[in-house]
N, C-alpha and C. Protein backbone atom coordinates (compact mmCIF):
# COMPACT_ATOMS: atom_id res chain seq x y z
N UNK A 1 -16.32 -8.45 6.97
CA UNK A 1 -17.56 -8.39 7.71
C UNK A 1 -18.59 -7.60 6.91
N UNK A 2 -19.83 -7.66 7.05
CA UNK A 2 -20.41 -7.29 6.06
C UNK A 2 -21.45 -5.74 7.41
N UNK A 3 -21.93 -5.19 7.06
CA UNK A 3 -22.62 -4.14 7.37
C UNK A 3 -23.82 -3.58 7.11
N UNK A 4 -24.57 -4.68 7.19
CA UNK A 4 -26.43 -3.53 6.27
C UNK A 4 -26.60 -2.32 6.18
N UNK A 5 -26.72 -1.95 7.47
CA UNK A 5 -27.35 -0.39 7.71
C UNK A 5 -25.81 0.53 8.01
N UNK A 6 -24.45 0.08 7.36
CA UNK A 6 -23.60 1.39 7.76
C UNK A 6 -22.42 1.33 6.92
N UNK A 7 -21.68 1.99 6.82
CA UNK A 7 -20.53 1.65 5.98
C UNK A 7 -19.33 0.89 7.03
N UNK A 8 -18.39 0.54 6.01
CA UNK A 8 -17.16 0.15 7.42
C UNK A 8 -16.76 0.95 7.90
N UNK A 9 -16.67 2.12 7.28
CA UNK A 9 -15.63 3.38 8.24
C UNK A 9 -16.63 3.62 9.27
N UNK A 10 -18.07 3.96 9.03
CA UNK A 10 -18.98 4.35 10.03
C UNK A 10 -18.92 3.26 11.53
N UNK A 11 -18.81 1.71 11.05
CA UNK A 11 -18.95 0.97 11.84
C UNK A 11 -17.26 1.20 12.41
N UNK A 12 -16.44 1.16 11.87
CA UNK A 12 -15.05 1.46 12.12
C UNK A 12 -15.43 2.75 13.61
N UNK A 13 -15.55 3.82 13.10
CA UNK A 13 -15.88 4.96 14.06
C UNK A 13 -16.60 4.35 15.46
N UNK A 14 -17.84 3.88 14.90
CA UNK A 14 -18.70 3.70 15.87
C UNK A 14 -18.31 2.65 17.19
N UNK A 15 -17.42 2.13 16.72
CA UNK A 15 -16.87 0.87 17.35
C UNK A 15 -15.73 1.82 18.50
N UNK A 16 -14.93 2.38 17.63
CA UNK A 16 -13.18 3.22 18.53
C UNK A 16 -14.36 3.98 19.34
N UNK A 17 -15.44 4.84 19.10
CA UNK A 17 -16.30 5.61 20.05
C UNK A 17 -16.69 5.27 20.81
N UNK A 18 -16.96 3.98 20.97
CA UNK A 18 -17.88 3.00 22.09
C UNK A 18 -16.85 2.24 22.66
N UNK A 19 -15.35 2.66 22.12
CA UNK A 19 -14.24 1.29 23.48
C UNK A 19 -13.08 2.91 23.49
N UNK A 20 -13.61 4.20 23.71
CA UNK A 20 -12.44 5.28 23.63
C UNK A 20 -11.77 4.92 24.87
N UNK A 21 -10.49 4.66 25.05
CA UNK A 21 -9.52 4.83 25.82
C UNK A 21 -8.81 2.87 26.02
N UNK A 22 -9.81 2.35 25.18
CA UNK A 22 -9.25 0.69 25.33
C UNK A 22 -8.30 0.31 23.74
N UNK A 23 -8.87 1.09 22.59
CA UNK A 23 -8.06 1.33 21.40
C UNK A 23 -6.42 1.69 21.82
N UNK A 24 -5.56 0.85 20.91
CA UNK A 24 -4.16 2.03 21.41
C UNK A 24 -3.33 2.03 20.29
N UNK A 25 -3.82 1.82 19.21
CA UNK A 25 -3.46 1.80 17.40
C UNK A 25 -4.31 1.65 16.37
N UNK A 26 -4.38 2.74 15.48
CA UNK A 26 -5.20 2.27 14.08
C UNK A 26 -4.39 2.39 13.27
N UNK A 27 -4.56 1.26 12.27
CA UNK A 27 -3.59 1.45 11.03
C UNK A 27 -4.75 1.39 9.92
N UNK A 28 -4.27 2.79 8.92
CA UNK A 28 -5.33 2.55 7.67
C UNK A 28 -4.51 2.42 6.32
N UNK A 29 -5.18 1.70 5.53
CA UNK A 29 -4.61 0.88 4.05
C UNK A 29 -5.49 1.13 2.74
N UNK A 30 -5.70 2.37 2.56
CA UNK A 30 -7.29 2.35 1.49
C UNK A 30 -7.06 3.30 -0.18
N UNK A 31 -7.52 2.96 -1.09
CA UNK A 31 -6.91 2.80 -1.96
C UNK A 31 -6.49 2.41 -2.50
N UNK A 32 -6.01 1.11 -2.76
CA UNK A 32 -5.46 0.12 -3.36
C UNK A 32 -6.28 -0.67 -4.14
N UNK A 33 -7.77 -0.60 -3.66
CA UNK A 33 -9.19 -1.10 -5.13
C UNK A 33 -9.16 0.19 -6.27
N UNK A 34 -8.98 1.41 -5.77
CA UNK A 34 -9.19 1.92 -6.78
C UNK A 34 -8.17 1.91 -8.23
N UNK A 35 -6.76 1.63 -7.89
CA UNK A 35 -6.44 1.22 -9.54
C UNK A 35 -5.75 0.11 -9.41
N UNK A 36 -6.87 -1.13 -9.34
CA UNK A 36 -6.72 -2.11 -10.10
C UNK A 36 -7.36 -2.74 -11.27
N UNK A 37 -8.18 -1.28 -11.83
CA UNK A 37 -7.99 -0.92 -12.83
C UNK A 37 -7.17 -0.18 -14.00
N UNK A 38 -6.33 -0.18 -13.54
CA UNK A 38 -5.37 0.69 -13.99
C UNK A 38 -4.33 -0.54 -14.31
N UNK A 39 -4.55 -1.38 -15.33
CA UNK A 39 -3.92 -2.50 -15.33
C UNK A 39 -3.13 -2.50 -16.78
N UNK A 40 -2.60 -1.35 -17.56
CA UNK A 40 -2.24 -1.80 -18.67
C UNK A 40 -1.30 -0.36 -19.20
N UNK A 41 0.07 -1.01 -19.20
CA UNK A 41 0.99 -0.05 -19.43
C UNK A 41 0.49 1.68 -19.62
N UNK A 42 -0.12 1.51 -20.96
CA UNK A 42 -0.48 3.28 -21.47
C UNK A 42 -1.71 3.63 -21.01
N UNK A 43 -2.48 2.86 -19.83
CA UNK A 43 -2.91 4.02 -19.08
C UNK A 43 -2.70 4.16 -17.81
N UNK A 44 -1.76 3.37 -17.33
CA UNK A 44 -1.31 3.38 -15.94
C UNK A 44 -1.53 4.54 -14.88
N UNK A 45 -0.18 5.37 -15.93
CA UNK A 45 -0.27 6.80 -15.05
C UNK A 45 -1.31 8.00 -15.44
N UNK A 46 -2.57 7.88 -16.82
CA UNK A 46 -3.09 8.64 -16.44
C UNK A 46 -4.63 7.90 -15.85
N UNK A 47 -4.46 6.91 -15.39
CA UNK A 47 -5.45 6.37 -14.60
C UNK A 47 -5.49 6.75 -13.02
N UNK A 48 -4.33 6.12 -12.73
CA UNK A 48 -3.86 6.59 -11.52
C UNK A 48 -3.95 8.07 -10.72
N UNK A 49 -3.80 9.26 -11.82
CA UNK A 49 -3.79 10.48 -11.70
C UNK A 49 -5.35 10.56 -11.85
N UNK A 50 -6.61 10.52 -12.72
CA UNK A 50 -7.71 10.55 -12.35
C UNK A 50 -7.94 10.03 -10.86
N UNK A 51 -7.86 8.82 -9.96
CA UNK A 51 -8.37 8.26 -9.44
C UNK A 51 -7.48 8.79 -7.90
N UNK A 52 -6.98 9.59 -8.01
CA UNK A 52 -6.35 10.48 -6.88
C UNK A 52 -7.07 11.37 -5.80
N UNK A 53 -8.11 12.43 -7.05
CA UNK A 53 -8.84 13.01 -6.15
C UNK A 53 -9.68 12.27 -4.59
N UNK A 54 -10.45 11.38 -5.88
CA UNK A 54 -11.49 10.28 -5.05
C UNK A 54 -10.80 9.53 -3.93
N UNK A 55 -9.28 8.94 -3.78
CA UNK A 55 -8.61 8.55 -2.67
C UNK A 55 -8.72 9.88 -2.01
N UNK A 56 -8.31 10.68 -2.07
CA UNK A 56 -7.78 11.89 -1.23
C UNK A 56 -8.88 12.02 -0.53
N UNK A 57 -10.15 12.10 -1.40
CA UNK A 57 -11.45 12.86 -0.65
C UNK A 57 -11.89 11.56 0.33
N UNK A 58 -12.12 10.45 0.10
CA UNK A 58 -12.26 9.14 1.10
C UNK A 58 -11.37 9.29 2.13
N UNK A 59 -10.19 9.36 1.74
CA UNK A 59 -8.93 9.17 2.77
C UNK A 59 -9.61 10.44 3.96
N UNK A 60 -9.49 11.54 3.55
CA UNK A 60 -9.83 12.65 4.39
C UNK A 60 -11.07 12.11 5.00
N UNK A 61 -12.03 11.91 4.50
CA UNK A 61 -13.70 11.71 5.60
C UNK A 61 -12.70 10.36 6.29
N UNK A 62 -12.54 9.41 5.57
CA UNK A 62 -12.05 8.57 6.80
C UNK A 62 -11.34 8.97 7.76
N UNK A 63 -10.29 9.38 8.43
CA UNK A 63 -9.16 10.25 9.05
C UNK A 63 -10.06 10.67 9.75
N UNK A 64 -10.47 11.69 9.28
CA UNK A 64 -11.32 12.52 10.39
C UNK A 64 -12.35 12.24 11.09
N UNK A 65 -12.74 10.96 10.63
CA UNK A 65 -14.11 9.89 11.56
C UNK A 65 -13.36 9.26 12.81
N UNK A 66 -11.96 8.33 12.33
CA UNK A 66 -11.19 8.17 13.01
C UNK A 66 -10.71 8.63 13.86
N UNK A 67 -9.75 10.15 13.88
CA UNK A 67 -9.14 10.78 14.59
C UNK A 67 -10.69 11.45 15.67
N UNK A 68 -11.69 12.12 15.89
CA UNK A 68 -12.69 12.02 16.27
C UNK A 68 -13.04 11.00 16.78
N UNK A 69 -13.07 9.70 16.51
CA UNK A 69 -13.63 9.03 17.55
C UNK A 69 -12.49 8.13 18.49
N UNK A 70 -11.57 8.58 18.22
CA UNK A 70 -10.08 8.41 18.84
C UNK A 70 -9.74 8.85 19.82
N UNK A 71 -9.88 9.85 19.63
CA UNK A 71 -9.08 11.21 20.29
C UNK A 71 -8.01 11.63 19.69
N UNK A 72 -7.30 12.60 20.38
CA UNK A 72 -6.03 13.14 19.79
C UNK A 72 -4.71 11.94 20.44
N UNK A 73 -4.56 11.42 21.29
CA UNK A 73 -3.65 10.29 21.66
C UNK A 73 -3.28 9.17 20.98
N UNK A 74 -4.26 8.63 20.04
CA UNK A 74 -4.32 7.26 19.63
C UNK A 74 -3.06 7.45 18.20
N UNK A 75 -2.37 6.63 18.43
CA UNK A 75 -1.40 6.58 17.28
C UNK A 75 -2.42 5.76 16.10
N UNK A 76 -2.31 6.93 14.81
CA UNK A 76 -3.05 6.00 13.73
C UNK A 76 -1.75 6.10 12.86
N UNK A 77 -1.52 4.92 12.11
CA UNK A 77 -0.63 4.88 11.02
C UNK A 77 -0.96 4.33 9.76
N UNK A 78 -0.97 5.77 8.46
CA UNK A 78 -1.02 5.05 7.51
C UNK A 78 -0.14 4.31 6.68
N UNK A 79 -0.48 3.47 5.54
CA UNK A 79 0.08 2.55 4.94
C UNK A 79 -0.09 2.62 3.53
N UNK A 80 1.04 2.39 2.81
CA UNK A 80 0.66 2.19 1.31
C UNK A 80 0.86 0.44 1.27
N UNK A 81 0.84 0.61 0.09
CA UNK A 81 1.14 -0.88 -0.62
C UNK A 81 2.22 -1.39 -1.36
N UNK A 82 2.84 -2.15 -1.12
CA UNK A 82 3.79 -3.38 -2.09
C UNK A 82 3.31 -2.59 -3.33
N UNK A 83 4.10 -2.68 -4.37
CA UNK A 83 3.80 -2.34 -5.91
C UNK A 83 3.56 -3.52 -6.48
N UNK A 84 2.57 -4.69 -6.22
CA UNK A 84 2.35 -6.14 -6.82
C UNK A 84 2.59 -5.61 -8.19
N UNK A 85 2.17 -4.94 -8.65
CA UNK A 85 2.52 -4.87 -10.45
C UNK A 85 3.77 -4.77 -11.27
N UNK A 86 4.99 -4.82 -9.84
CA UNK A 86 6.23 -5.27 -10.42
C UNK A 86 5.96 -6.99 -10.56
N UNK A 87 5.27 -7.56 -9.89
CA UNK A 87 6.06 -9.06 -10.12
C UNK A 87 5.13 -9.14 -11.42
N UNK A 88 4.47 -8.62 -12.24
CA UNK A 88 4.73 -8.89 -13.48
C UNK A 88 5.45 -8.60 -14.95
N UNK A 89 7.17 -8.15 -14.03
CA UNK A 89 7.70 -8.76 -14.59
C UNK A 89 8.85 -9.40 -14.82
N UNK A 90 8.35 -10.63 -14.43
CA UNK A 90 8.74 -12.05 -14.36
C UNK A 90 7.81 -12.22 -15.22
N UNK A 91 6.70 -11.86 -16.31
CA UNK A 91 6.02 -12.62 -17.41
C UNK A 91 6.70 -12.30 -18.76
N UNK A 92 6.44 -13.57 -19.72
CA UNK A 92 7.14 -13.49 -20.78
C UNK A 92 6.40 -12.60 -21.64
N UNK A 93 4.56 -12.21 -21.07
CA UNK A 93 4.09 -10.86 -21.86
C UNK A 93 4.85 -9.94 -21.54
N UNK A 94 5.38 -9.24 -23.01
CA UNK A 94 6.00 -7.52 -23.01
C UNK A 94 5.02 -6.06 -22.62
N UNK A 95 3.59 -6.67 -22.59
CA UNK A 95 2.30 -5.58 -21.46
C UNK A 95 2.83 -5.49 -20.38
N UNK A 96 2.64 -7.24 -19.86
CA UNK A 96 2.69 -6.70 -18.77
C UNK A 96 4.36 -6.50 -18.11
N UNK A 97 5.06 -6.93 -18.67
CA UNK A 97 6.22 -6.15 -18.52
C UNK A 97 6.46 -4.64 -18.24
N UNK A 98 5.99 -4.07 -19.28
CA UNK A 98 5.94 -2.76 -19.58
C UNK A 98 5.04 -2.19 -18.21
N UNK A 99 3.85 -2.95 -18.08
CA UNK A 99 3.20 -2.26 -16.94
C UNK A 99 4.01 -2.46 -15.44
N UNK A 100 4.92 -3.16 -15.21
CA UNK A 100 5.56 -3.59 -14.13
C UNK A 100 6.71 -2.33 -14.04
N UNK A 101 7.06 -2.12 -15.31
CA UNK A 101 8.21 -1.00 -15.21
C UNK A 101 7.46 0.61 -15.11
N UNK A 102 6.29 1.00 -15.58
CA UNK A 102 5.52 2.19 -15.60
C UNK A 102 5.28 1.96 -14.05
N UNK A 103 4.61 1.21 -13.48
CA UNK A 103 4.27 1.10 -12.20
C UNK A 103 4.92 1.97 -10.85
N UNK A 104 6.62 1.79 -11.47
CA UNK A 104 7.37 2.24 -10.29
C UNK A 104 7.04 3.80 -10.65
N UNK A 105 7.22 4.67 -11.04
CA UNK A 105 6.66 5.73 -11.59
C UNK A 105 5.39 6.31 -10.67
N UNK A 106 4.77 5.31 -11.25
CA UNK A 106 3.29 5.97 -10.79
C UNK A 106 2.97 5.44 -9.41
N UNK A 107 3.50 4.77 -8.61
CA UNK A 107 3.82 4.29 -7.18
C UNK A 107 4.62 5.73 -6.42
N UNK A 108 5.78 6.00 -7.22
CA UNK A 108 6.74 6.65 -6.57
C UNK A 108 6.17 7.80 -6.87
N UNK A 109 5.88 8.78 -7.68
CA UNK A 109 5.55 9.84 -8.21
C UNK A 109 4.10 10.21 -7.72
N UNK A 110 3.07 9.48 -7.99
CA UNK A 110 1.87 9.60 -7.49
C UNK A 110 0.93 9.31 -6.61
N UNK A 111 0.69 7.94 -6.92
CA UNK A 111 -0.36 7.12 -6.17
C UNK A 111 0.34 7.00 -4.27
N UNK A 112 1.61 7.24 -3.83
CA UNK A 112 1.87 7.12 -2.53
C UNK A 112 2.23 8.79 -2.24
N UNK A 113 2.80 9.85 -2.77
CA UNK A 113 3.14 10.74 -2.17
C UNK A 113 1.62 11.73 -1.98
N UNK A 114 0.49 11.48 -2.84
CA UNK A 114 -1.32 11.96 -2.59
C UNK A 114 -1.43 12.15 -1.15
N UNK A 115 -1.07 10.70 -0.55
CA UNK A 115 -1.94 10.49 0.99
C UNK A 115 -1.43 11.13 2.45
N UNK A 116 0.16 11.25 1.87
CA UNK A 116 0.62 12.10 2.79
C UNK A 116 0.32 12.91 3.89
N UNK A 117 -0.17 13.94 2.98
CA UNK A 117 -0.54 15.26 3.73
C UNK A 117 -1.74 14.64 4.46
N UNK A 118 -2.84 14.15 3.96
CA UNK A 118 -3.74 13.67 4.30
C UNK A 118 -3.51 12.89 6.31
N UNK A 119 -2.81 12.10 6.12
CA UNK A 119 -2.31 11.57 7.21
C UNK A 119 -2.13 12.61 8.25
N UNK A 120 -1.16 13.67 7.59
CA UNK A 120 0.01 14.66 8.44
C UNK A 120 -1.36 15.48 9.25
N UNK A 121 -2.70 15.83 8.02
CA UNK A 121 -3.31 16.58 8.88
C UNK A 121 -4.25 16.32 9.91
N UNK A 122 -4.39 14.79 10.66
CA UNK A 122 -4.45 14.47 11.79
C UNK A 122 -3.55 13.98 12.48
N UNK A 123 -2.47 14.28 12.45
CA UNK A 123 -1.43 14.03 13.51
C UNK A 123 -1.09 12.77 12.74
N UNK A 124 -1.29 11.85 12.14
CA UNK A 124 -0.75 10.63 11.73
C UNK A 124 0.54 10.08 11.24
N UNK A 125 0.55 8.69 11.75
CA UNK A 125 2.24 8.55 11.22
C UNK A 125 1.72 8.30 9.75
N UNK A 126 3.00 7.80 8.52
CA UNK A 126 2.40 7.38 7.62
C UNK A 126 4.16 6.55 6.87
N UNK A 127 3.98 5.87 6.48
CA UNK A 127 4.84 4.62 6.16
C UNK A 127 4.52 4.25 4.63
N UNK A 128 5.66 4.44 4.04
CA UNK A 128 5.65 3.86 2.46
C UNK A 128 6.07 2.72 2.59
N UNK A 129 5.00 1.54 2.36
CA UNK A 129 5.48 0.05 2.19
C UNK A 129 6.32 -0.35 0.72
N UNK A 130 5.71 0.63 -0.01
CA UNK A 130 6.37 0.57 -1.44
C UNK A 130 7.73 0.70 -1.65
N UNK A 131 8.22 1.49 -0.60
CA UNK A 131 9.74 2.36 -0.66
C UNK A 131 10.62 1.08 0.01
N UNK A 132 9.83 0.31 1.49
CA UNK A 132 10.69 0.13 2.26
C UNK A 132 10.43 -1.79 1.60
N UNK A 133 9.70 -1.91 0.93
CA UNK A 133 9.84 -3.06 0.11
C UNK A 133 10.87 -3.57 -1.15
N UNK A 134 11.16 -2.12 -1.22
CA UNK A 134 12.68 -1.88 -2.02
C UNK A 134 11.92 -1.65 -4.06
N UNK A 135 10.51 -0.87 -3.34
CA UNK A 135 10.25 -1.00 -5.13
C UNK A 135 10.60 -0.22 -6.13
N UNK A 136 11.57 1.10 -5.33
CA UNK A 136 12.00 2.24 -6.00
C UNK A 136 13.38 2.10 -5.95
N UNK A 137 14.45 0.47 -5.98
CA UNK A 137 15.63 0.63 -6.13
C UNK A 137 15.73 0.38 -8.05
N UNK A 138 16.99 1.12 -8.52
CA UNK A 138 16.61 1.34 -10.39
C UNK A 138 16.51 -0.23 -10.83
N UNK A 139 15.95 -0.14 -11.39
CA UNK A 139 16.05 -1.44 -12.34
C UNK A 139 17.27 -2.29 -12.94
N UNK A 140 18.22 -0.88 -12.74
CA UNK A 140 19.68 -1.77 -13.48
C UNK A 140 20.04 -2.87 -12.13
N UNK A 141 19.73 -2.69 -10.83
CA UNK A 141 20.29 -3.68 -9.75
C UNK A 141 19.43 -4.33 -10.20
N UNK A 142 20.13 -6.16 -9.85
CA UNK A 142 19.53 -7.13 -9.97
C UNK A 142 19.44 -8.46 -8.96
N UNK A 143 18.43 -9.47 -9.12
CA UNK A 143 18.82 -10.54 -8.40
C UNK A 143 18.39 -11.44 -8.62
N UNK A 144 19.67 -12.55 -8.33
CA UNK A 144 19.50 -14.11 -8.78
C UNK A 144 18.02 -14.67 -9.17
N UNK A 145 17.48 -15.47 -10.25
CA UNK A 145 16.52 -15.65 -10.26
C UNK A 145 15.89 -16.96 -10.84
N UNK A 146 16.70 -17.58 -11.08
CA UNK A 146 16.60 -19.55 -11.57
C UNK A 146 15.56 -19.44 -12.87
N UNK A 147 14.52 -18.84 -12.56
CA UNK A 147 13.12 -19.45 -13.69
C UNK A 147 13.55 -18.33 -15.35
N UNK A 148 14.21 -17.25 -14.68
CA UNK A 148 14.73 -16.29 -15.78
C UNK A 148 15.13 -16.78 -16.54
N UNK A 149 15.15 -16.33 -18.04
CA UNK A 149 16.51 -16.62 -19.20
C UNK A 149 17.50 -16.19 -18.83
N UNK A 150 17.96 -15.10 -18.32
CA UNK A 150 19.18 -14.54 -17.94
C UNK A 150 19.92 -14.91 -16.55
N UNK A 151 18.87 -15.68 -15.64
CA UNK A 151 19.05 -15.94 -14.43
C UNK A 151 19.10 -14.69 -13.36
N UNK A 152 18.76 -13.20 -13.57
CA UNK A 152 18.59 -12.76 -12.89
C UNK A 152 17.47 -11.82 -13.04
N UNK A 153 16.91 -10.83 -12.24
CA UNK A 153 15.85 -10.30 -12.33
C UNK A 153 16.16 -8.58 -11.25
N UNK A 154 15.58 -7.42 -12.40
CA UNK A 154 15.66 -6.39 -11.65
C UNK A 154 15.06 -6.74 -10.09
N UNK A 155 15.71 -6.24 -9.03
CA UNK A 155 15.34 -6.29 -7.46
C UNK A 155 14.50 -5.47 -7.09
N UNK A 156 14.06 -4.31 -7.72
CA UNK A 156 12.80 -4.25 -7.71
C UNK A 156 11.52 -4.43 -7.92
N UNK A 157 11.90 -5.14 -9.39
CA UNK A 157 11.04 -5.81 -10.36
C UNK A 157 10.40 -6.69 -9.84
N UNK A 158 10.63 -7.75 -9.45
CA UNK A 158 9.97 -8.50 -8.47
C UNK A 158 10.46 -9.30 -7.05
N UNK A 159 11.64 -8.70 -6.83
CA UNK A 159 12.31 -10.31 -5.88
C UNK A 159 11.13 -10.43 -4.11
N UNK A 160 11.10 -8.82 -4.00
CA UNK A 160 10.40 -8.48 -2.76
C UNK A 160 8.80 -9.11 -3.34
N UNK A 161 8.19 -8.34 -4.24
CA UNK A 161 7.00 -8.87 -4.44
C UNK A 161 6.90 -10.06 -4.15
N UNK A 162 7.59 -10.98 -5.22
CA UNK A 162 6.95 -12.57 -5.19
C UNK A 162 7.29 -13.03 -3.55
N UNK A 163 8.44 -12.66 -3.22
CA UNK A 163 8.50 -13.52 -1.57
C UNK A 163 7.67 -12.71 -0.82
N UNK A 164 7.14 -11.40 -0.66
CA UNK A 164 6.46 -11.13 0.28
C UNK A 164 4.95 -10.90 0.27
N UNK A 165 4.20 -11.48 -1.44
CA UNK A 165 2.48 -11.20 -1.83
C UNK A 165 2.56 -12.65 -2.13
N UNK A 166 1.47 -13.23 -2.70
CA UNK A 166 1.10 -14.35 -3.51
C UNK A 166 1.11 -13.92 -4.70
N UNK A 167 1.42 -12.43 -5.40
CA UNK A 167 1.24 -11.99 -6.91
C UNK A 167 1.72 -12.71 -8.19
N UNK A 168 3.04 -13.04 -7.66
CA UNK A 168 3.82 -13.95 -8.89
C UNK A 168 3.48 -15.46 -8.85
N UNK A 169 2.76 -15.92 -7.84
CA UNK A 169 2.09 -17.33 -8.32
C UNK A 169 1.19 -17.16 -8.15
N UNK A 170 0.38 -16.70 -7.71
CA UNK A 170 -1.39 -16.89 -7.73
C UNK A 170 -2.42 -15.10 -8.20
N UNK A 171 -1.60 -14.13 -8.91
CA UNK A 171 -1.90 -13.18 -9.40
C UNK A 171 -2.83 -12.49 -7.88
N UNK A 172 -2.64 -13.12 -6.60
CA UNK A 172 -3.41 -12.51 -5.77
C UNK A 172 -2.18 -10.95 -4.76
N UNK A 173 -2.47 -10.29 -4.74
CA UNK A 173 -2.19 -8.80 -4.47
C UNK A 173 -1.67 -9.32 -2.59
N UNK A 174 -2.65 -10.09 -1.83
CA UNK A 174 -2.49 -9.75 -0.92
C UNK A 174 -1.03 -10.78 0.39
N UNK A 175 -0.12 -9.59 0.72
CA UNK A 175 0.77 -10.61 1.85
C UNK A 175 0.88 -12.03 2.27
N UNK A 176 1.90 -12.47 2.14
CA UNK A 176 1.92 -13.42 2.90
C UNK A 176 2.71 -13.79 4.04
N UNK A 177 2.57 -14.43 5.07
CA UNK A 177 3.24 -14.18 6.63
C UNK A 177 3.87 -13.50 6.32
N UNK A 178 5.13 -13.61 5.89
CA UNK A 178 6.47 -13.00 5.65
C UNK A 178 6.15 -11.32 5.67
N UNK A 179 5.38 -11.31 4.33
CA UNK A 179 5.23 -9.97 3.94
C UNK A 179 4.22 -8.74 5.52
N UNK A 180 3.43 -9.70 5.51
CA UNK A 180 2.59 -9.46 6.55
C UNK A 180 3.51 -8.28 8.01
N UNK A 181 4.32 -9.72 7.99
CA UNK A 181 5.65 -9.76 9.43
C UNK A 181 6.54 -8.21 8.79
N UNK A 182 6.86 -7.88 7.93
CA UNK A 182 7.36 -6.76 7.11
C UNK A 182 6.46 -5.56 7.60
N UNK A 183 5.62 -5.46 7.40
CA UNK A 183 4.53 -4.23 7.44
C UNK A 183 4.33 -4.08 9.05
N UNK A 184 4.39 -5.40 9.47
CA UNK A 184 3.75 -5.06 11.06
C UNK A 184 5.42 -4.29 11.63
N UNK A 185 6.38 -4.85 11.29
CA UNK A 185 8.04 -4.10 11.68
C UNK A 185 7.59 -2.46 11.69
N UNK A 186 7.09 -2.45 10.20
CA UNK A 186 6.92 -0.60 9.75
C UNK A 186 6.12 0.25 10.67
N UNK A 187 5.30 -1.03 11.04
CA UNK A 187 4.10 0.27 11.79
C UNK A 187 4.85 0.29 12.96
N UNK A 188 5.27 -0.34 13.63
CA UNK A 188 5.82 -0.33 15.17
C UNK A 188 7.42 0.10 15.25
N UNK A 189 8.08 0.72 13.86
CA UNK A 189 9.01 1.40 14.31
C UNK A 189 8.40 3.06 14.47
N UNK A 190 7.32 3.13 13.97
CA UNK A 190 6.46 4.26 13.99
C UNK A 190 6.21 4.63 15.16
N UNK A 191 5.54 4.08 16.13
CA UNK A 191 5.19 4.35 17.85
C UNK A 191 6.32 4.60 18.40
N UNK A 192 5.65 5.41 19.09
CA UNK A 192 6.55 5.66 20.90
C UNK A 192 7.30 4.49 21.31
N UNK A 193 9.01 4.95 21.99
CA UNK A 193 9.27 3.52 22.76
C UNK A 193 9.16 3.56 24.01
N UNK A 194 8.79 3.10 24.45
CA UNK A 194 8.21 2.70 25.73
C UNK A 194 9.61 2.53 26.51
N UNK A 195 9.73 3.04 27.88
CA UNK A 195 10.55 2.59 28.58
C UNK A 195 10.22 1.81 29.87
């Protein structure tokens, strides 16, 4: 949707402020434009590590626009991302290979454990899609993989990616049903159960 006169978070706010008590979940996902630049083995992780602050400081004004025009009740849950930069590799380039294997690193180590706190300090749930997508199992596990020379492929490397993004056939980052149906599981083992 596009916005003239406001940003999305503003219109985001302005919107939960004007329906308070009809909202009964926010889920936020942000960060994930900022390193996709960060596209090439040797500067992966110190790209990633520059581009931390600037999530952190967004993440925080967002949160707190949110939680404010929320209230304190509203379950918000954050979200990371799939590591799409494993399913490249499944390419016969040794870059981007290399960047598929640095990736888990800077997924696991950096770019998801930043937002954390961030979350924690409005009450928020917060959910590693990266973890529970299986992108931090080692590389030595593997799985069946037909198009391979070897016929199989590290299981973190790509098996989750390609079945659950469009990354490994159409270089596009974002879910598909499947993957989609995955993330929506995460957020809703997060909430209250209702009796």
């Amino acid at each position: 949707m596009s916005y003239p006169t406001r940003t999305q978070a503003a219109a985001a706010d302005r919107f939960i402020a004007r329906h308070r008590g009809q909202v009964g979940l926010i889920t936020v996902s942000i960060g994930g434009n900022d390193i996709l630049g960060c596209t090439a083995a040797a500067i992966f992780i110190p790209c990633v590590t520059q581009t931390l602050p600037g999530i952190e400081t967004n993440l925080h004004t967002v949160l707190a626009g949110l939680r404010q025009a929320a209230g304190p009740g509203v379950p918000i849950v954050g979200l990371t991302y799939p590591d799409v930069f494993l399913g490249l590799y499944t390419s016969n380039d040794l870059s981007q290979k290399s960047l598929a294997v640095v990736s888990i690193a800077g997924f696991q180590k950096l770019f998801n454990p930043a937002p954390e706190a961030e979350y924690s300090a409005v009450g928020a749930s917060f959910v590693d899609v990266t973890d529970a997508t299986g992108a931090y199992v080692p590389l030595t596990e593997t799985t069946p993989w037909p198009s391979a020379p070897s016929g199989s492929i590290p299981t973190a490397a790509a098996a989750d990616i390609c079945s659950l993004t469009y990354y490994c056939q159409l270089q596009d980052v974002h879910p598909k049903t499947r993957g989609y149906s995955v993330i929506a599981r995460l957020v809703v083992a997060t909430l209250p159960k209702r009796r």
